[in-house]
PDB file of N, CA and C in Angstrom:
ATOM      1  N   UNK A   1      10.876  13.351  -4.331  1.00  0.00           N
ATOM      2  CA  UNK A   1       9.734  12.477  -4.539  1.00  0.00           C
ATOM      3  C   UNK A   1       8.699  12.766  -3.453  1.00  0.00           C
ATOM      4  N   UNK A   2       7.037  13.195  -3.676  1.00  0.00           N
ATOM      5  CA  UNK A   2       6.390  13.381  -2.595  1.00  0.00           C
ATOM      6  C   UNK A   2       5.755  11.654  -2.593  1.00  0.00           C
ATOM      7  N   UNK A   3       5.184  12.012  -1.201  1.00  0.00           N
ATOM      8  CA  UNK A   3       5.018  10.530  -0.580  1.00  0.00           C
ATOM      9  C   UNK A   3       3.218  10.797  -0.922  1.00  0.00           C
ATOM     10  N   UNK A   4       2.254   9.866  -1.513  1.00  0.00           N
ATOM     11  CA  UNK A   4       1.405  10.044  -1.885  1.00  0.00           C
ATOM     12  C   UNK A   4       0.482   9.166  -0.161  1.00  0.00           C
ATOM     13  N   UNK A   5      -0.336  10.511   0.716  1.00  0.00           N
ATOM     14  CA  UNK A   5      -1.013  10.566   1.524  1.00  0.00           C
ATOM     15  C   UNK A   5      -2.258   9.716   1.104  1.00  0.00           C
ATOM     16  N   UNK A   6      -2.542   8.916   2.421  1.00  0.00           N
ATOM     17  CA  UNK A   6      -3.850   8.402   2.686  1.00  0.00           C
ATOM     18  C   UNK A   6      -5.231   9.343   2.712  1.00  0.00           C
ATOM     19  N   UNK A   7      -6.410   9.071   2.090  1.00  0.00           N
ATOM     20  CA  UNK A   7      -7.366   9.646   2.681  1.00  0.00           C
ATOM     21  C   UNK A   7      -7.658   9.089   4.040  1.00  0.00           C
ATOM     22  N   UNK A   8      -7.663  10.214   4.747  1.00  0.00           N
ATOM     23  CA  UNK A   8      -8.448   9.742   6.156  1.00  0.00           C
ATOM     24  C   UNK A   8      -9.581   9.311   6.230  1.00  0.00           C
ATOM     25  N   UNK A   9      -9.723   8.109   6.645  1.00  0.00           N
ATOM     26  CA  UNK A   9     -11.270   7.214   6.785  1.00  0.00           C
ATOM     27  C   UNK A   9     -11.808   7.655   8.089  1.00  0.00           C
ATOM     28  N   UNK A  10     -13.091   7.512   8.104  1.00  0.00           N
ATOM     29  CA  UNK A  10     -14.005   7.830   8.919  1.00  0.00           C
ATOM     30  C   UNK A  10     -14.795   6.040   9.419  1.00  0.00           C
ATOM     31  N   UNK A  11     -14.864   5.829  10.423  1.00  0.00           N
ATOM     32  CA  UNK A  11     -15.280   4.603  11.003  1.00  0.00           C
ATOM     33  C   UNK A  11     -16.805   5.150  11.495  1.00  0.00           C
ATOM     34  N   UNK A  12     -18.015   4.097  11.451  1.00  0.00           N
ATOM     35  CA  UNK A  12     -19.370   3.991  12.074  1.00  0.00           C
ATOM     36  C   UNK A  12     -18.997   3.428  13.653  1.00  0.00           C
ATOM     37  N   UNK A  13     -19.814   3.995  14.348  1.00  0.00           N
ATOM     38  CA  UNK A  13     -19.957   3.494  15.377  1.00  0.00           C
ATOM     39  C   UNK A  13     -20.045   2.182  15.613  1.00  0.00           C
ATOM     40  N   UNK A  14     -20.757   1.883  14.824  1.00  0.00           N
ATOM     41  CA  UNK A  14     -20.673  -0.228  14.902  1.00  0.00           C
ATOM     42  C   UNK A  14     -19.607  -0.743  14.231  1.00  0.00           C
ATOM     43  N   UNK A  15     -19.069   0.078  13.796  1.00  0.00           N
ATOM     44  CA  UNK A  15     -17.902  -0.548  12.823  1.00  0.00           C
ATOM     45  C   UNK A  15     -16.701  -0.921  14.235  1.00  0.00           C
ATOM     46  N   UNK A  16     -16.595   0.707  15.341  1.00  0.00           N
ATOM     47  CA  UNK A  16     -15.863   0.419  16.189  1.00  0.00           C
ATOM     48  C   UNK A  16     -16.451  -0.025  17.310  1.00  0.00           C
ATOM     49  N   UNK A  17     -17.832  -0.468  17.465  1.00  0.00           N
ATOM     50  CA  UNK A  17     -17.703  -1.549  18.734  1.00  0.00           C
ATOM     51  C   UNK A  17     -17.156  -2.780  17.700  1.00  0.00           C
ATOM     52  N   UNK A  18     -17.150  -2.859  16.820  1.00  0.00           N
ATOM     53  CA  UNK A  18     -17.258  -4.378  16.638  1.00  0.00           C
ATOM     54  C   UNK A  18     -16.083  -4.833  16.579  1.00  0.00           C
ATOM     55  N   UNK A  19     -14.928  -3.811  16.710  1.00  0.00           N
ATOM     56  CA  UNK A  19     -13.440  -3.550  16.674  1.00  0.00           C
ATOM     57  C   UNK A  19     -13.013  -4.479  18.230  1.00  0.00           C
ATOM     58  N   UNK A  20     -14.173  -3.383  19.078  1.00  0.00           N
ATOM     59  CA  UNK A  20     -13.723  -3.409  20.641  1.00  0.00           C
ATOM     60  C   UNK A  20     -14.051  -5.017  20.724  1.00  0.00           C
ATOM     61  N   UNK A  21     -15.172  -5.298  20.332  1.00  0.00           N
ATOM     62  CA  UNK A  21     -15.542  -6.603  20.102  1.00  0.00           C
ATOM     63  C   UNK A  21     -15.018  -7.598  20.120  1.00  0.00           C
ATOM     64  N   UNK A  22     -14.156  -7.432  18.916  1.00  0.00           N
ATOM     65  CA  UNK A  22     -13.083  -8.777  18.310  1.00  0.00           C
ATOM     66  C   UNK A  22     -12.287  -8.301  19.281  1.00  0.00           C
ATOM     67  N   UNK A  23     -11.726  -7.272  19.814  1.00  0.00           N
ATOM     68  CA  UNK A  23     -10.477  -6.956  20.798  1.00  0.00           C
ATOM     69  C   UNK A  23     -10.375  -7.957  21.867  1.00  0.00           C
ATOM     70  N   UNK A  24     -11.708  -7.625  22.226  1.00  0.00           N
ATOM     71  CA  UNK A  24     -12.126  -8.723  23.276  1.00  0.00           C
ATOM     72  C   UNK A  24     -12.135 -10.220  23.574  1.00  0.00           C
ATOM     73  N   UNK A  25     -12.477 -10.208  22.359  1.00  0.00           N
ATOM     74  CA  UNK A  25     -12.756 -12.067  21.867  1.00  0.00           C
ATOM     75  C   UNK A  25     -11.171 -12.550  21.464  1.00  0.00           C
ATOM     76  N   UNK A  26     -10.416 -11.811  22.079  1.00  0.00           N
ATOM     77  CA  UNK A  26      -9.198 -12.399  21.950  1.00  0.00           C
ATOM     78  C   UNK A  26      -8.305 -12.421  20.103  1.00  0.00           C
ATOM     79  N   UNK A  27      -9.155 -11.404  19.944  1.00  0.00           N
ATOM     80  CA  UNK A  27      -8.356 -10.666  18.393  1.00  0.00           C
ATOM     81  C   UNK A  27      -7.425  -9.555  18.824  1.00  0.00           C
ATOM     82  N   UNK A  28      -5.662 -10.099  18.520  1.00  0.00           N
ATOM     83  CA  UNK A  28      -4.909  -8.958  18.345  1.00  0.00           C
ATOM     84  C   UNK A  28      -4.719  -8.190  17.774  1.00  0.00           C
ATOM     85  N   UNK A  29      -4.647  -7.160  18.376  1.00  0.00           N
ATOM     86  CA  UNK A  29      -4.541  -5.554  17.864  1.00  0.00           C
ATOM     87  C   UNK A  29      -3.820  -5.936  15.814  1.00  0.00           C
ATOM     88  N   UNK A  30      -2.109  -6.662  16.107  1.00  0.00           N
ATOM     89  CA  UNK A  30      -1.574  -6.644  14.947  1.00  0.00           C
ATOM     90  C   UNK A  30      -3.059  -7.648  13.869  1.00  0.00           C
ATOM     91  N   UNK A  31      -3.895  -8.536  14.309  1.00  0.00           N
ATOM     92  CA  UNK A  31      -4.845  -8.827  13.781  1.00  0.00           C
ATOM     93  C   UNK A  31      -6.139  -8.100  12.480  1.00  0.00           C
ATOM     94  N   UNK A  32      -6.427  -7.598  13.914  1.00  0.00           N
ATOM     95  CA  UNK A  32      -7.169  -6.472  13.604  1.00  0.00           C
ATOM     96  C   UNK A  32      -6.986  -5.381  12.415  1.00  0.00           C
ATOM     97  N   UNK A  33      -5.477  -4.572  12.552  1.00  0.00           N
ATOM     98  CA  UNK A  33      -4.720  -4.111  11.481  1.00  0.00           C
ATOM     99  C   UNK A  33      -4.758  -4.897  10.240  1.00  0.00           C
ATOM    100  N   UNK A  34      -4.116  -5.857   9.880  1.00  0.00           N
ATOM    101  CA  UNK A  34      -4.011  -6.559   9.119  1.00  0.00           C
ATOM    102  C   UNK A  34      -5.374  -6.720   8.448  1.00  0.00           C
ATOM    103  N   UNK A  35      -6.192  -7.290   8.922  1.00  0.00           N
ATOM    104  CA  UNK A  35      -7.124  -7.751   8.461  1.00  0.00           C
ATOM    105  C   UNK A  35      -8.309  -6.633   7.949  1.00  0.00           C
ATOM    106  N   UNK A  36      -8.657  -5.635   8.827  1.00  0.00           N
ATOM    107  CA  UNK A  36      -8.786  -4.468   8.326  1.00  0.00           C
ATOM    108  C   UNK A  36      -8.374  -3.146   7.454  1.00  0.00           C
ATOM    109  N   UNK A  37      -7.280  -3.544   7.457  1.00  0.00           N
ATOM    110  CA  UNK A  37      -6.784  -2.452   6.921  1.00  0.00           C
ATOM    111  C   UNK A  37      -6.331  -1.082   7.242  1.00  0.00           C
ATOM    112  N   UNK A  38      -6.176  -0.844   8.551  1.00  0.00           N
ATOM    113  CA  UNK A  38      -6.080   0.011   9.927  1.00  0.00           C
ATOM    114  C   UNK A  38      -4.888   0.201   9.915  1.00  0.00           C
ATOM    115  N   UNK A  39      -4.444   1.665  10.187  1.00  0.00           N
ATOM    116  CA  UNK A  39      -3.777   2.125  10.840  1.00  0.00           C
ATOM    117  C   UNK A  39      -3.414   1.775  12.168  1.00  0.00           C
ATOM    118  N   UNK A  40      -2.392   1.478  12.450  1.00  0.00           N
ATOM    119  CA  UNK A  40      -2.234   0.765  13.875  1.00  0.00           C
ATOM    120  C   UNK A  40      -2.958   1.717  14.935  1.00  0.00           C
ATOM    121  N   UNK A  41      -2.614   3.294  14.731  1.00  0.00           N
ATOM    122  CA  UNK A  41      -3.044   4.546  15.582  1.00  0.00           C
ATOM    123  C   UNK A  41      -4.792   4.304  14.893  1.00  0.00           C
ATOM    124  N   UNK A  42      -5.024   3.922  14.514  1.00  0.00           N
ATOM    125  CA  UNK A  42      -7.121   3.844  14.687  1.00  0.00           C
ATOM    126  C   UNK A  42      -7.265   3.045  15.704  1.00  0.00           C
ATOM    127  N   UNK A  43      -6.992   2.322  16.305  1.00  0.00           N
ATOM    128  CA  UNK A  43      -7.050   1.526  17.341  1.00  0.00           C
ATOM    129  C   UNK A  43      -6.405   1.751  18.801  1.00  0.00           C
ATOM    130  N   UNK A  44      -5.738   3.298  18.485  1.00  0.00           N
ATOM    131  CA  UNK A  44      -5.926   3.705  19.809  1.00  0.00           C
ATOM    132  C   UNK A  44      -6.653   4.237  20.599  1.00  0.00           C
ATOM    133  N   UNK A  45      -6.877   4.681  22.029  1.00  0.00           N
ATOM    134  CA  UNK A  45      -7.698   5.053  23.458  1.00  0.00           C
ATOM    135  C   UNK A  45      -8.023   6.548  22.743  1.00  0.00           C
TER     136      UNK A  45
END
């Protein structure tokens, strides 16, 4: 059985301050994921 791959998304620059943003404002990472739809690894350094 092949495992049917994600397209890789491409993020805007405002898309990821606004990431760093909520990071800040006391939105967790597992948050963030969830609610976005993120790969846990898009939200890494």
């Amino acid at each position: 059985m092949k495992i049917k791959r994600r397209e890789r998304r491409t993020y805007t620059d405002d898309f990821k301050q606004q990431m760093v943003t909520l990071y800040q404002q006391s939105k967790t990472r597992c948050e963030l994921v969830l609610q976005y739809e993120l790969m846990p690894s898009a939200l890494d350094i």
